[in-house]
N, C-alpha and C. Protein backbone atom coordinates (compact mmCIF):
# COMPACT_ATOMS: atom_id res chain seq x y z
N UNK A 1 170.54 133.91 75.82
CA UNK A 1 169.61 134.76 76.54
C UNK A 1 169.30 135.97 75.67
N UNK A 2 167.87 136.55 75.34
CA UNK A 2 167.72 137.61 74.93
C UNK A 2 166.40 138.05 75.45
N UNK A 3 166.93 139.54 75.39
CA UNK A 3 166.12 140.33 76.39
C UNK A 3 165.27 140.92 74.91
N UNK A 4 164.09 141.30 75.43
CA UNK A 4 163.01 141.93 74.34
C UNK A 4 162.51 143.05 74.78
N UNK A 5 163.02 144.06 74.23
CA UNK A 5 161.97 145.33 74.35
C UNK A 5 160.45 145.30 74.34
N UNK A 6 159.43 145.29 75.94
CA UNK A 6 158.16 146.01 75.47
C UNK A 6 157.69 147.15 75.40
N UNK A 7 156.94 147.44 74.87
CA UNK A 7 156.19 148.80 74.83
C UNK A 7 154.88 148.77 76.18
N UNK A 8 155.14 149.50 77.18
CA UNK A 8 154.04 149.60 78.42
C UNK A 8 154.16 151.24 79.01
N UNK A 9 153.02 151.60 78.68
CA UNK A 9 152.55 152.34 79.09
C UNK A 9 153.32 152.99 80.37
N UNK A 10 153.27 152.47 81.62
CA UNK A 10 153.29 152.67 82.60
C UNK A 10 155.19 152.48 83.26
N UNK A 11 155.84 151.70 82.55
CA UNK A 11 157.08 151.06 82.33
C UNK A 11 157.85 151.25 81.17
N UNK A 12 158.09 152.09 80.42
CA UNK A 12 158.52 152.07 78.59
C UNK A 12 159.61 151.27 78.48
N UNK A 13 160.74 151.06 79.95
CA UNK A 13 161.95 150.59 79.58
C UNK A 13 161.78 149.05 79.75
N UNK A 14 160.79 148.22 79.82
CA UNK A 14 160.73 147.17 80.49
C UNK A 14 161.01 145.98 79.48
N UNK A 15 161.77 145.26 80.04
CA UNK A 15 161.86 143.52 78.79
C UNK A 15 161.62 142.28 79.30
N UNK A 16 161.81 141.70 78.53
CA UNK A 16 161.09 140.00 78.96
C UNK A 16 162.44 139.77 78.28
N UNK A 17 162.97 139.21 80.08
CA UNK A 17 163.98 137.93 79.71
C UNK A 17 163.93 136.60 79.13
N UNK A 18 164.21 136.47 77.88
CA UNK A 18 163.96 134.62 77.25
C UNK A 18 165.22 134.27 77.09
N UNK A 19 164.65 132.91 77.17
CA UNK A 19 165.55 131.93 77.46
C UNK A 19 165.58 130.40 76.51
N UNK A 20 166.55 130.02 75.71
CA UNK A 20 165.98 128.72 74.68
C UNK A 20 167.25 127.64 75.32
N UNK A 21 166.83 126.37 75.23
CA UNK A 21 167.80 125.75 75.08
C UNK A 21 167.39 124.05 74.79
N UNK A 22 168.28 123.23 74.37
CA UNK A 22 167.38 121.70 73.96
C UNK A 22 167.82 120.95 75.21
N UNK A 23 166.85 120.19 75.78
CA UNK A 23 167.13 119.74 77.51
C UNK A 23 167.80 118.28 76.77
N UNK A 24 167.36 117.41 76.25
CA UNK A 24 167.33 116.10 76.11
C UNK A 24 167.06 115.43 77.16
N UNK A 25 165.68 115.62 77.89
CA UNK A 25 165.25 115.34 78.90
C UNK A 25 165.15 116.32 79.88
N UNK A 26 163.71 117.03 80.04
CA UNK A 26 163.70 117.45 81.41
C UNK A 26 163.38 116.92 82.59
N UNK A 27 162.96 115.66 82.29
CA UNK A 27 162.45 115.07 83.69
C UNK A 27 163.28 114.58 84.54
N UNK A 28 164.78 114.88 84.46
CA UNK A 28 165.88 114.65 85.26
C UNK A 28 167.01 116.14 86.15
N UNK A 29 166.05 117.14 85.12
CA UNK A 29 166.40 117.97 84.94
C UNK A 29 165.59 119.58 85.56
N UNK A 30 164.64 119.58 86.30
CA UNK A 30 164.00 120.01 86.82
C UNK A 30 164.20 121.23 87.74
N UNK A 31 165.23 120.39 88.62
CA UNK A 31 165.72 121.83 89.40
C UNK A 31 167.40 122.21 88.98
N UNK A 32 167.55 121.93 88.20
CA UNK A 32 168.46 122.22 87.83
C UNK A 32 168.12 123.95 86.35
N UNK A 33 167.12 123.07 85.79
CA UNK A 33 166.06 124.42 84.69
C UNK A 33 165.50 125.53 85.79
N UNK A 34 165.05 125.36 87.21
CA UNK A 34 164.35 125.92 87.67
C UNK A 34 165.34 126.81 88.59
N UNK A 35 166.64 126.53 88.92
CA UNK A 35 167.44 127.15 89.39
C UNK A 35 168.21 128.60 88.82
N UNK A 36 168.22 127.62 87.28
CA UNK A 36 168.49 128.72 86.47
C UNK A 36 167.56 129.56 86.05
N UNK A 37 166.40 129.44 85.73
CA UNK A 37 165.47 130.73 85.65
C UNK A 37 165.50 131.26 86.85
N UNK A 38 165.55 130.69 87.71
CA UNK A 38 165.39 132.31 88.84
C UNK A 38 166.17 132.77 89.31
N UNK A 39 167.55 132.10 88.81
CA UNK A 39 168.59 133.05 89.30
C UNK A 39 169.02 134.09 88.80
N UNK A 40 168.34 134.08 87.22
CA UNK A 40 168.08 134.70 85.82
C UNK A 40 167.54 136.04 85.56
N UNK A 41 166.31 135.27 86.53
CA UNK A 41 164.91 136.02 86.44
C UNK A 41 164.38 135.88 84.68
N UNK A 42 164.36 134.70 84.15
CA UNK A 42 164.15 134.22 82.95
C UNK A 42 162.22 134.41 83.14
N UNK A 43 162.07 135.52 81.95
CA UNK A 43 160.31 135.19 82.22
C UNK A 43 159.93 133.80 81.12
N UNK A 44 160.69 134.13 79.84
CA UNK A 44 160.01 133.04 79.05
C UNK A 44 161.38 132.31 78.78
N UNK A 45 160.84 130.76 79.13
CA UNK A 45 162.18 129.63 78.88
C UNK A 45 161.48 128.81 77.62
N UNK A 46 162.49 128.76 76.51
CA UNK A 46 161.30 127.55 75.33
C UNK A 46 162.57 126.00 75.74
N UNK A 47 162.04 124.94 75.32
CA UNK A 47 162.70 124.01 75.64
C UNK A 47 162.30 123.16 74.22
N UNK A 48 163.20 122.75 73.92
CA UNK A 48 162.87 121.77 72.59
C UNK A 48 163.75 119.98 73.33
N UNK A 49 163.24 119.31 72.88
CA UNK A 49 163.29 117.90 72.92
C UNK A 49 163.09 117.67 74.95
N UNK A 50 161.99 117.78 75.15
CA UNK A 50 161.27 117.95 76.57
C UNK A 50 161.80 115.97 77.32
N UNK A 51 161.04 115.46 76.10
CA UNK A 51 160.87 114.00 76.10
C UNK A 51 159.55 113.94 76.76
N UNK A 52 159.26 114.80 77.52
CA UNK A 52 157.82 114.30 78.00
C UNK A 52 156.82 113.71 77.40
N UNK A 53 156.05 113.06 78.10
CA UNK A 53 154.82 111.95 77.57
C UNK A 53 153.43 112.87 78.33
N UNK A 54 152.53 112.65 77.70
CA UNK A 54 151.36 113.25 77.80
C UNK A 54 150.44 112.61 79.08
N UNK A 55 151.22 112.26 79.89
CA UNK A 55 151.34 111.75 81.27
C UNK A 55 152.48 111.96 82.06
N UNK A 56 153.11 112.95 81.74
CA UNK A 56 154.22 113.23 82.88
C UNK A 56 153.77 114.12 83.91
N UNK A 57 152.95 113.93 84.85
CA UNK A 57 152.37 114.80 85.48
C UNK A 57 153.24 115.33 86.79
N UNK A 58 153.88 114.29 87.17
CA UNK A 58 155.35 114.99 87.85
C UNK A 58 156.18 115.95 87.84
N UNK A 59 157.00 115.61 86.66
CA UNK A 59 157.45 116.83 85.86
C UNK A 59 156.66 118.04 85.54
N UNK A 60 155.70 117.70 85.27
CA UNK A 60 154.95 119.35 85.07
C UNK A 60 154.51 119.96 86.11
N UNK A 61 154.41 119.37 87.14
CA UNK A 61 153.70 120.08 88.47
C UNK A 61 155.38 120.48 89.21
N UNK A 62 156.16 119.63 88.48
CA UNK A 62 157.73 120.73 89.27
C UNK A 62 157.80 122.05 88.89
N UNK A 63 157.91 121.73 87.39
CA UNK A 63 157.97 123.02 86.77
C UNK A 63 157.05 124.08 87.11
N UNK A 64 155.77 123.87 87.26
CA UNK A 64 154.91 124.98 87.08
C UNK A 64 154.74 125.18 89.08
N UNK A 65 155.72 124.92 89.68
CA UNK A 65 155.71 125.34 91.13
C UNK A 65 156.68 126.48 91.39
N UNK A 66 157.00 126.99 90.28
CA UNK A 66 158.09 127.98 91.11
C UNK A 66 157.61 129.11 90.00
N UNK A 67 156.54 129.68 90.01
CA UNK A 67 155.55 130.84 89.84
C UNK A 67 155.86 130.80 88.00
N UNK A 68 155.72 129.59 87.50
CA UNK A 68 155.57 129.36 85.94
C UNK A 68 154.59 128.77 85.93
N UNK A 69 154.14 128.81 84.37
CA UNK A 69 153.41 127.77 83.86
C UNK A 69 153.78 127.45 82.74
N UNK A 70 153.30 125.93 81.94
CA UNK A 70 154.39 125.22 81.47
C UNK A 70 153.20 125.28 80.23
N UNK A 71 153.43 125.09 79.14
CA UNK A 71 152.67 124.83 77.82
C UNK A 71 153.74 123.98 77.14
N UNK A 72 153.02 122.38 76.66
CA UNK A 72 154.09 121.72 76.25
C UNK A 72 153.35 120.35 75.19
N UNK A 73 154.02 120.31 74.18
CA UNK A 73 153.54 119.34 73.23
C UNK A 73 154.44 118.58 73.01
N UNK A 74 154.07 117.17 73.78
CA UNK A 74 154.94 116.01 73.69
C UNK A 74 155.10 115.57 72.76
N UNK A 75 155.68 114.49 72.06
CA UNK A 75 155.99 113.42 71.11
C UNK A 75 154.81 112.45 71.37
N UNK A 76 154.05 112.00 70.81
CA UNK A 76 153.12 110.96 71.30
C UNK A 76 153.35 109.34 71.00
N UNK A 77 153.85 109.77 69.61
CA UNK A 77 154.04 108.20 69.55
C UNK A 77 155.40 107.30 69.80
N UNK A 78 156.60 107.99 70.22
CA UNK A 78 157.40 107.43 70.88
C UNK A 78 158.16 108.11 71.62
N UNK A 79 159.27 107.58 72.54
CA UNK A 79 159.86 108.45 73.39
C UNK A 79 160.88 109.30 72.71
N UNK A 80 161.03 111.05 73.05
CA UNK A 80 162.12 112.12 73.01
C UNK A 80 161.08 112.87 72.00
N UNK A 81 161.64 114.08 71.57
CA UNK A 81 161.19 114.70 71.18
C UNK A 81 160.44 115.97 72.07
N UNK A 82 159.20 116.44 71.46
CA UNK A 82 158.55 117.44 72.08
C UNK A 82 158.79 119.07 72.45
N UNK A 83 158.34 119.42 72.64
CA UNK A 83 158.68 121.05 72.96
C UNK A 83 157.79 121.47 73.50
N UNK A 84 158.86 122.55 74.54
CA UNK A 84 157.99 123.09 75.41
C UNK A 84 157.99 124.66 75.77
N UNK A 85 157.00 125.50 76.51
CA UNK A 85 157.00 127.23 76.94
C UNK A 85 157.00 127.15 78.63
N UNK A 86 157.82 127.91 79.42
CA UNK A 86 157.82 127.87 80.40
C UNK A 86 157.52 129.23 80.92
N UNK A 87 156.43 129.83 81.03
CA UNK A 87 156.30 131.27 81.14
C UNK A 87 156.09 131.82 82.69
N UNK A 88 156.02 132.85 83.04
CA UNK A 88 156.06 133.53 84.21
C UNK A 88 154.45 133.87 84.07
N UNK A 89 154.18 133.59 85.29
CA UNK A 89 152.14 133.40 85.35
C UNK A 89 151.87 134.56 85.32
N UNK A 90 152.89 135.77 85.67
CA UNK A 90 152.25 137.08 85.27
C UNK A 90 152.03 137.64 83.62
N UNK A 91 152.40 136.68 83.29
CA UNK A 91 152.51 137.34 80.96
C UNK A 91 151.20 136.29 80.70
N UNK A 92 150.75 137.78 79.79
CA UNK A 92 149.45 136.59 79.74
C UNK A 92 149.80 136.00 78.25
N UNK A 93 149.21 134.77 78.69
CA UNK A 93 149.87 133.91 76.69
C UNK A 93 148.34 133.21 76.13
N UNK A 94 148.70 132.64 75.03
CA UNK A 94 147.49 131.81 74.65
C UNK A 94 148.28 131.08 73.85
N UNK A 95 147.86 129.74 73.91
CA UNK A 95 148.26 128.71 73.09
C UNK A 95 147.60 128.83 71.95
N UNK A 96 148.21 128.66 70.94
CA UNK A 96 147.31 128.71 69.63
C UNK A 96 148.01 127.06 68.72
N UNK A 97 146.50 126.48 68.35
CA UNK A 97 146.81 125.11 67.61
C UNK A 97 148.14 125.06 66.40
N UNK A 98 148.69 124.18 66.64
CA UNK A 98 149.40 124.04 65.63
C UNK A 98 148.90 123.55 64.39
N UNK A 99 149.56 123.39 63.27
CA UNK A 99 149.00 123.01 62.20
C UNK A 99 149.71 121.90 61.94
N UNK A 100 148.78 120.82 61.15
CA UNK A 100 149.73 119.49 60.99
C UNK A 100 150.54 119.71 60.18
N UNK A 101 151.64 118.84 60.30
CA UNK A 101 152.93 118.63 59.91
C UNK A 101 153.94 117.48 60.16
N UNK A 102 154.48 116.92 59.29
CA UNK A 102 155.34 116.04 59.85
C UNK A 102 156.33 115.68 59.96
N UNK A 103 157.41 116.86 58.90
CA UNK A 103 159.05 116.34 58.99
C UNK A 103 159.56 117.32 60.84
N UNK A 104 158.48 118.23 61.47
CA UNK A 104 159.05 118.41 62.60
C UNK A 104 158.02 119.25 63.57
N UNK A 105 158.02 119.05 64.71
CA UNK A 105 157.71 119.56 66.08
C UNK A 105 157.00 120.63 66.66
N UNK A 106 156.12 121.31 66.63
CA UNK A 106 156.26 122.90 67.42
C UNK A 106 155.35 122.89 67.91
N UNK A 107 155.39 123.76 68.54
CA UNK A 107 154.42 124.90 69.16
C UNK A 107 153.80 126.14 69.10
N UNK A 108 153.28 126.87 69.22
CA UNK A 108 152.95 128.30 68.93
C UNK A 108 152.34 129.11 69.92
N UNK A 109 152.56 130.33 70.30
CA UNK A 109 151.86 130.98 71.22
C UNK A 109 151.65 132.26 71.32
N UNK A 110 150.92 133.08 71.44
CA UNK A 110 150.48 134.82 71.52
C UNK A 110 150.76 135.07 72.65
N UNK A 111 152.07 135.90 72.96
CA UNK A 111 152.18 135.74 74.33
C UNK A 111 151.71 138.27 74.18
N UNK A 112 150.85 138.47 75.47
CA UNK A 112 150.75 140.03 75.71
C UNK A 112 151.60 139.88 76.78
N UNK A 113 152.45 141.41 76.72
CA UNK A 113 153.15 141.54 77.42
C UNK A 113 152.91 143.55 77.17
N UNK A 114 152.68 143.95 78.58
CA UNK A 114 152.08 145.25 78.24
C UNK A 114 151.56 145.80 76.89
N UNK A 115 151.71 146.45 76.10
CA UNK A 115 151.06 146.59 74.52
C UNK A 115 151.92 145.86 74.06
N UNK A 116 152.20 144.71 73.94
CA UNK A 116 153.06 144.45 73.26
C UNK A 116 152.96 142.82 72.78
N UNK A 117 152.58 142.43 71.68
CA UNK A 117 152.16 141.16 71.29
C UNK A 117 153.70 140.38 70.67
N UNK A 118 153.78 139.34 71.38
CA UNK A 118 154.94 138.41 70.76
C UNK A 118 154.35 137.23 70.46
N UNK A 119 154.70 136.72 69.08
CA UNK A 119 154.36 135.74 68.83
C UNK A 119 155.74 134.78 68.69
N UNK A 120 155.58 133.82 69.68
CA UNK A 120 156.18 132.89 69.58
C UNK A 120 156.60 131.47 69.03
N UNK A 121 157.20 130.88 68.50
CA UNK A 121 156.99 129.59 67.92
C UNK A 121 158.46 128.63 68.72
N UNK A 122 158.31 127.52 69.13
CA UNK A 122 159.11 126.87 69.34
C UNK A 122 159.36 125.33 68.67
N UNK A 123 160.12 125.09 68.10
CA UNK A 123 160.21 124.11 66.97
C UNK A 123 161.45 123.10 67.22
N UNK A 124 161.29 122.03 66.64
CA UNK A 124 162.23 120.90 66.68
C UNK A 124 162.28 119.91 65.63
N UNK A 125 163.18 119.61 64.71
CA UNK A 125 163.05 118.87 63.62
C UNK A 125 164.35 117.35 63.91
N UNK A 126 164.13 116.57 64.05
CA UNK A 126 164.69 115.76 64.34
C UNK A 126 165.53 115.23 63.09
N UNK A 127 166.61 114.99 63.38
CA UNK A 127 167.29 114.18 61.76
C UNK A 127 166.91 113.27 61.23
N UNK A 128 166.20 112.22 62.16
CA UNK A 128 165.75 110.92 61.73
C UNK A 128 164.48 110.70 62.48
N UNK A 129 163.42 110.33 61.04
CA UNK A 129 161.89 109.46 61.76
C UNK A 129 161.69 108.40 61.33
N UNK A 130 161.63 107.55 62.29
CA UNK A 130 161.37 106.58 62.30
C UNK A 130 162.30 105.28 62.02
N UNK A 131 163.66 106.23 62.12
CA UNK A 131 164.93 105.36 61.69
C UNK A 131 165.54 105.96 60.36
N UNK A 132 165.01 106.54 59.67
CA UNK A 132 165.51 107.48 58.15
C UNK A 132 165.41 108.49 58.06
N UNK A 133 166.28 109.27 57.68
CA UNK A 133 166.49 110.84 57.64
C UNK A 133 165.43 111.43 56.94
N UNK A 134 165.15 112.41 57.60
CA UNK A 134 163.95 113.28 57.57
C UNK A 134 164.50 114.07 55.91
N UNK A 135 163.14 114.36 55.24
CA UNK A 135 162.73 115.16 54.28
C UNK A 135 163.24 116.50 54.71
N UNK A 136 164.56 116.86 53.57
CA UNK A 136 164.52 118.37 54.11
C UNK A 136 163.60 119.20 53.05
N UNK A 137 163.29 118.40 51.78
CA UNK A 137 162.74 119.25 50.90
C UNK A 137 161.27 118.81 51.48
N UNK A 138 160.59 118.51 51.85
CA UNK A 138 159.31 118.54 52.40
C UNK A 138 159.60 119.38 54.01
N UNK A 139 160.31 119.22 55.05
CA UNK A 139 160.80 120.28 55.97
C UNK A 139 160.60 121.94 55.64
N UNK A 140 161.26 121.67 53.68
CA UNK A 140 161.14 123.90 53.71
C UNK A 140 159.93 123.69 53.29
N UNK A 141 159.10 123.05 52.58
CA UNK A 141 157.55 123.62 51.91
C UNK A 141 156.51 123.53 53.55
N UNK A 142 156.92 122.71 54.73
CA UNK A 142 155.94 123.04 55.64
C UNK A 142 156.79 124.10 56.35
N UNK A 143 157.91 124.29 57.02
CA UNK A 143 158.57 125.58 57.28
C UNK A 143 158.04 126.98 56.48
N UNK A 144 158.38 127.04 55.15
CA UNK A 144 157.44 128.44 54.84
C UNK A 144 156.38 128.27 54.98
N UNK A 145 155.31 127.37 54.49
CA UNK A 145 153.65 127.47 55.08
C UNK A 145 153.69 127.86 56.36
N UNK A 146 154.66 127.39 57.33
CA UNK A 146 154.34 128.37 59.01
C UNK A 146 154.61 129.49 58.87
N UNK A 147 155.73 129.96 58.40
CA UNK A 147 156.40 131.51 57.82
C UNK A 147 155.25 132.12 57.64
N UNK A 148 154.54 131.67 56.57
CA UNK A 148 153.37 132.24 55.85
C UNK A 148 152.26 132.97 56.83
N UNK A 149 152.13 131.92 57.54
CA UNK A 149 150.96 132.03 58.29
C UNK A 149 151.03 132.66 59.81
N UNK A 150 152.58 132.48 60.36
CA UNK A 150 153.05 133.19 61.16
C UNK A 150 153.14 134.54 60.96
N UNK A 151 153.17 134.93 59.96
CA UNK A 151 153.76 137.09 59.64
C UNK A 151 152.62 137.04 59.29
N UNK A 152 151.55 136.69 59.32
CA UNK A 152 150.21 137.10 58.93
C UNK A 152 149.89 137.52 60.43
N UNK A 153 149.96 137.26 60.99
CA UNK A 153 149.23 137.41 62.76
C UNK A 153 150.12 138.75 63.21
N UNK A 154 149.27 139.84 63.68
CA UNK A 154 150.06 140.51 64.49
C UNK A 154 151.07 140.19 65.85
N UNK A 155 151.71 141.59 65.70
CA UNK A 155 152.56 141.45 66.91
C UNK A 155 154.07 141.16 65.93
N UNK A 156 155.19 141.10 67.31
CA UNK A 156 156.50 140.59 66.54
C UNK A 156 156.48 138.76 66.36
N UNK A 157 157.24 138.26 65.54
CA UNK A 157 157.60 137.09 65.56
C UNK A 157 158.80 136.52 65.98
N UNK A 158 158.54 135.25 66.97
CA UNK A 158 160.11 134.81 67.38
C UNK A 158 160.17 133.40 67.34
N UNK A 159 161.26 132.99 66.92
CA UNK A 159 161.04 131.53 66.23
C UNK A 159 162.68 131.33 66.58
N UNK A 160 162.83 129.92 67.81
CA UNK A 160 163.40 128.97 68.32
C UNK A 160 163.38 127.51 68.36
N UNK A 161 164.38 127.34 68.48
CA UNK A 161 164.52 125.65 68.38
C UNK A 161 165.56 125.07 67.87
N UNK A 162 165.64 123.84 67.51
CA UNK A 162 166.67 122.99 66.86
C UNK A 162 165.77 122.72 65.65
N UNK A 163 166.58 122.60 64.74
CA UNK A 163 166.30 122.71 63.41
C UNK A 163 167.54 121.65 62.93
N UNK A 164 168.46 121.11 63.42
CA UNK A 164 169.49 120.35 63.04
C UNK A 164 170.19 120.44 61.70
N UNK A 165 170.55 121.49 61.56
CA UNK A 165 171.51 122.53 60.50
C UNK A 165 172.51 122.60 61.18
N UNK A 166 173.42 122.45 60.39
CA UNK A 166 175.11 122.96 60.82
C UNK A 166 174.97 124.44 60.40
N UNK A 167 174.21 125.89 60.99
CA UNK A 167 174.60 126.86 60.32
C UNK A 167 175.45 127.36 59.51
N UNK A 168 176.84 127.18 60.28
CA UNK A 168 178.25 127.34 60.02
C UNK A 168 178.49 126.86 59.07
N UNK A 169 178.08 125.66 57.98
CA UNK A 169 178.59 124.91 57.04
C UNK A 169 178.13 126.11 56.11
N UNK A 170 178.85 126.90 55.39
CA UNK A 170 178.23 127.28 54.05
C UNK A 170 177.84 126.55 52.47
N UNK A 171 178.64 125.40 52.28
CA UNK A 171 178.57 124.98 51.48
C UNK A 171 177.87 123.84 51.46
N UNK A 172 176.90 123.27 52.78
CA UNK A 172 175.84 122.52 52.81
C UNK A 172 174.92 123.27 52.25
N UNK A 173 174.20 122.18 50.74
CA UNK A 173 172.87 122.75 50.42
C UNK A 173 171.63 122.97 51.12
N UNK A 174 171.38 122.24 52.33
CA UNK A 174 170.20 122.34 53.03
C UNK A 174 170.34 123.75 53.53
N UNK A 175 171.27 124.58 54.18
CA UNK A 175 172.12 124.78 54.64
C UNK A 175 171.50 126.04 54.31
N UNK A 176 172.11 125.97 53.01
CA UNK A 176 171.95 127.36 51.81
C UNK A 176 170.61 127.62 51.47
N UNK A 177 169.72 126.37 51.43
CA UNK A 177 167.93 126.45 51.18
C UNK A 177 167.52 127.22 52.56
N UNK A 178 168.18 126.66 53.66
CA UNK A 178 167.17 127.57 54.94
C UNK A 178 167.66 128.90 55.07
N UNK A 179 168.85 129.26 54.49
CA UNK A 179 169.10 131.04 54.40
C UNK A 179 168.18 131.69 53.54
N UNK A 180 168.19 131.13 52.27
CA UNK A 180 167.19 131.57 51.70
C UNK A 180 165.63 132.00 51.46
N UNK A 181 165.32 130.69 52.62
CA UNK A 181 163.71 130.93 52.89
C UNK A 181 163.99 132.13 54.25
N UNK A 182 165.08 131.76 55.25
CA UNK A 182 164.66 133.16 56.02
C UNK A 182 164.71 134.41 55.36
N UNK A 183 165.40 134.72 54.58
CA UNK A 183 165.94 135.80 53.83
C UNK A 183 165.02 136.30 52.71
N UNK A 184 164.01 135.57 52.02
CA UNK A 184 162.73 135.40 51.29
C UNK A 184 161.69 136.12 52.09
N UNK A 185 161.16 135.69 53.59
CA UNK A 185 160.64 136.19 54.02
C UNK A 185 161.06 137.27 55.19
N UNK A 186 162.19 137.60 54.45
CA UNK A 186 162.76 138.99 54.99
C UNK A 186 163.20 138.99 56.83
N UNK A 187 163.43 137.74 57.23
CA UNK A 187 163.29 137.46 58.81
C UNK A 187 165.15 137.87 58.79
N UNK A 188 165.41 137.85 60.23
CA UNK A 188 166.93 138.25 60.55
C UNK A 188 167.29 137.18 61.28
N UNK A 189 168.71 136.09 61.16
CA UNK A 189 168.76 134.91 62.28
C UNK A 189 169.71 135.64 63.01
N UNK A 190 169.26 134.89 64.23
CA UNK A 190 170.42 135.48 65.53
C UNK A 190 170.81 133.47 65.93
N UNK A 191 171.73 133.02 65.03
CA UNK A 191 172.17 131.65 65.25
C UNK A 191 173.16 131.39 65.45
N UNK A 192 173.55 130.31 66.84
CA UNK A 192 174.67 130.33 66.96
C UNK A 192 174.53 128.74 66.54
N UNK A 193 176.15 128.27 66.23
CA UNK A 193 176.11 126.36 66.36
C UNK A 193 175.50 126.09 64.33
């Protein structure tokens, strides 16, 4: 859980409760996510590996009944995967297109919150496509191109998800490449796992 300082006028001390976590299925999982945001008072929930299909219209009309709305980019061509934004209908957001890519997942979004612009990204890189382990050296050259193009846009940047790194391993090279690109572009991780 982390709370975010906005800047409002009218409120100076005010934050937006967020919330990340990987469901491995929400469509079983519904009021169980929805219990916990409001017992929370969670304004923004990101969800990585949703599983939803671009027909789960069930699931999304749960979610977006208990004063959210849901922004979510499924997996299309087979089942798991996906990621999703579960926001409080009072923050105003905008979805903004992702850019293609293919060793992993996301989303992106401009969320205002009194003067206060957050840019969000929610991401998911799976270990294996299509049955073989994913490209980590093609993973960092599209990872910094988002970097890139992410700190170009105003506002703060916040970037969640599974990324399937053992943080903790220091002496994994992948490991050591993704410290470096955060640390390149001067970002701070708050990672646990």
């Amino acid at each position: 859980l982390i709370c975010i300082k906005i800047m409002q006028s009218n409120n100076p001390g005010k934050v937006v409760k967020f919330c990340y976590f990987n469901a491995q299925s929400i469509c079983n999982k519904t009021n169980d996510i929805l219990d916990y945001l409001l017992d929370n008072d969670i304004d923004i929930c990101a969800i990585s590996e949703t599983w939803l299909n671009s027909i789960d219209s069930v699931t999304v009309a749960s979610l977006e009944s208990e004063n959210y709305k849901l922004h979510h980019v499924p997996r299309l061509e087979k089942r798991g995967g996906g990621v999703a934004l579960l926001i409080k209908k009072n923050i105003d957001f905008m979805a903004l297109s992702p850019s293609k890519v293919t060793m992993f997942e996301y989303l992106n979004a401009k969320l205002t919150c009194g003067n206060s612009v957050i840019n969000i990204v929610v991401l998911y890189r799976p270990q294996t496509i299509n049955g073989k382990n994913t490209s980590c050296n093609l993973f960092f050259d599209e990872f910094s191109d988002l970097l890139s193009k992410q700190l170009n846009q105003s506002g703060k940047l916040l970037i969640v998800g599974d990324f399937n790194f053992h943080w903790n391993n220091h002496t994994d090279e992948s490991v050591i490449k993704m410290k470096d690109i955060i640390n390149s572009f001067d970002l701070e991780p708050h990672i646990t796992g």
